[in-house]
Protein backbone atom coordinates (compact mmCIF):
# COMPACT_ATOMS: atom_id res chain seq x y z
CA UNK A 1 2.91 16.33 16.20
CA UNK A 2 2.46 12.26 15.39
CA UNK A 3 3.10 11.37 12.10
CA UNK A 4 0.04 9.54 11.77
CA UNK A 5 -1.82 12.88 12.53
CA UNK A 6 -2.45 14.17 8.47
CA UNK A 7 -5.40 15.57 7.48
CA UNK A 8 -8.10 12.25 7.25
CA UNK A 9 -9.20 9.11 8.90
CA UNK A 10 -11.01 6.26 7.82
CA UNK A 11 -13.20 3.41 9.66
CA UNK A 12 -13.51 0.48 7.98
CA UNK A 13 -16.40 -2.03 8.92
CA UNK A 14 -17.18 -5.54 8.28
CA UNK A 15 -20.75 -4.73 7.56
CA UNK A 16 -22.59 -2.44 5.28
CA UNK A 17 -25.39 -2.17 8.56
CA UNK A 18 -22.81 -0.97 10.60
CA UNK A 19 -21.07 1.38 7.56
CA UNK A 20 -24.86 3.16 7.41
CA UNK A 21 -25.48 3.17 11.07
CA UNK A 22 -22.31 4.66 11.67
CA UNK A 23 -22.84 7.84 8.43
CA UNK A 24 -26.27 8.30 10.84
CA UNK A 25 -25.05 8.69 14.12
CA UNK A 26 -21.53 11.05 12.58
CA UNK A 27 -23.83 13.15 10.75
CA UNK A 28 -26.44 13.30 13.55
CA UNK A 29 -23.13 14.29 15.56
CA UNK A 30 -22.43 16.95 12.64
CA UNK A 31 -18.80 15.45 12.27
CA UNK A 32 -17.40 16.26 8.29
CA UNK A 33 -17.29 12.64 6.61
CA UNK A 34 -17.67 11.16 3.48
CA UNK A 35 -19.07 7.94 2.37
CA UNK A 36 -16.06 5.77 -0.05
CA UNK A 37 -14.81 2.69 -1.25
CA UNK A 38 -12.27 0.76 0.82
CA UNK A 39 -9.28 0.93 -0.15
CA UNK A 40 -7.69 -2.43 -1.34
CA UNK A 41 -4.92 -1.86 1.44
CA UNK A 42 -7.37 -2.61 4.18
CA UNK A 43 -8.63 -5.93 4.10
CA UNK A 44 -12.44 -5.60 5.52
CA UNK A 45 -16.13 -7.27 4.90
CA UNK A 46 -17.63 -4.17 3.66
CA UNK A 47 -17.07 -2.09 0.60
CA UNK A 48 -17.77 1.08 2.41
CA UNK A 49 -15.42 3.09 4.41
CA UNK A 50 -16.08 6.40 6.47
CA UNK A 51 -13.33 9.35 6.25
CA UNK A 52 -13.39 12.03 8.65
CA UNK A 53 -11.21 14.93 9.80
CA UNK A 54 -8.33 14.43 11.69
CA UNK A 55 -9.50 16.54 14.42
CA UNK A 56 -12.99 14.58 14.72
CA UNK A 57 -10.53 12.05 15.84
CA UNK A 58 -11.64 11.97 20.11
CA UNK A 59 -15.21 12.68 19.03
CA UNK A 60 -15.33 9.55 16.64
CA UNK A 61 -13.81 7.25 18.99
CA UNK A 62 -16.50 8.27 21.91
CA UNK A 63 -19.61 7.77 19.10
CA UNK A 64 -18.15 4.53 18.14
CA UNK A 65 -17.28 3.24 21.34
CA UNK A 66 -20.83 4.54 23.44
CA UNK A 67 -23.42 3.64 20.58
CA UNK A 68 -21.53 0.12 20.25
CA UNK A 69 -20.36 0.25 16.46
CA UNK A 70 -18.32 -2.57 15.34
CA UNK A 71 -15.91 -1.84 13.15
CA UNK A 72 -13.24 -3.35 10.89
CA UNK A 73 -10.37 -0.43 12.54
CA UNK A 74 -9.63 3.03 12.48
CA UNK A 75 -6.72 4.05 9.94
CA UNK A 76 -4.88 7.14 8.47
CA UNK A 77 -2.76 7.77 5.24
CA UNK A 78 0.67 6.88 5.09
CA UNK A 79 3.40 7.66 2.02
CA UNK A 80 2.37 3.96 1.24
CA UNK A 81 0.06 2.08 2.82
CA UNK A 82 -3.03 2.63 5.85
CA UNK A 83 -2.02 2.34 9.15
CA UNK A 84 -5.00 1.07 12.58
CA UNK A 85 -5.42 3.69 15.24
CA UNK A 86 -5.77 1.68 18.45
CA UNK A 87 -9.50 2.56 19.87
């Protein structure tokens, strides 16, 4: 298994529009997520980030990429720091 692959991701956005639109289309997709601060670690424009379970991961990626979302990255949990998931 990657060790990138723990239990949560996060998307980070540059928008607050796009953070919302984003929640919508997840939940519409009944993907697990919750609505959070950024963490400091990830420089972005919005204060909102989206976490979701690991194994949303493929499911995420196709919402985001065939709806158009722009987003700040995709990241997971290190011992230290937060690490972008290439789209």
């Amino acid at each position: 298994m990657d060790e990138w692959l723990n239990d949560w991701m996060l998307i980070a956005f540059d928008s607050t529009q796009q953070a919302l639109r984003a929640e919508m289309l997840l939940e519409f997709a009944e993907i697990e997520i919750d609505l959070f601060p950024t963490p400091k670690e990830i420089t972005a424009g919005c204060a909102l980030c989206i976490q979701f379970p690991k194994e949303d991961l493929m499911r995420v990626q196709k919402i985001i990429r065939d709806e158009f979302v722009e987003i700040r990255g995709l990241y997971f949990k290190t011992e230290d720091s937060y690490d972008n998931i290439p789209m």
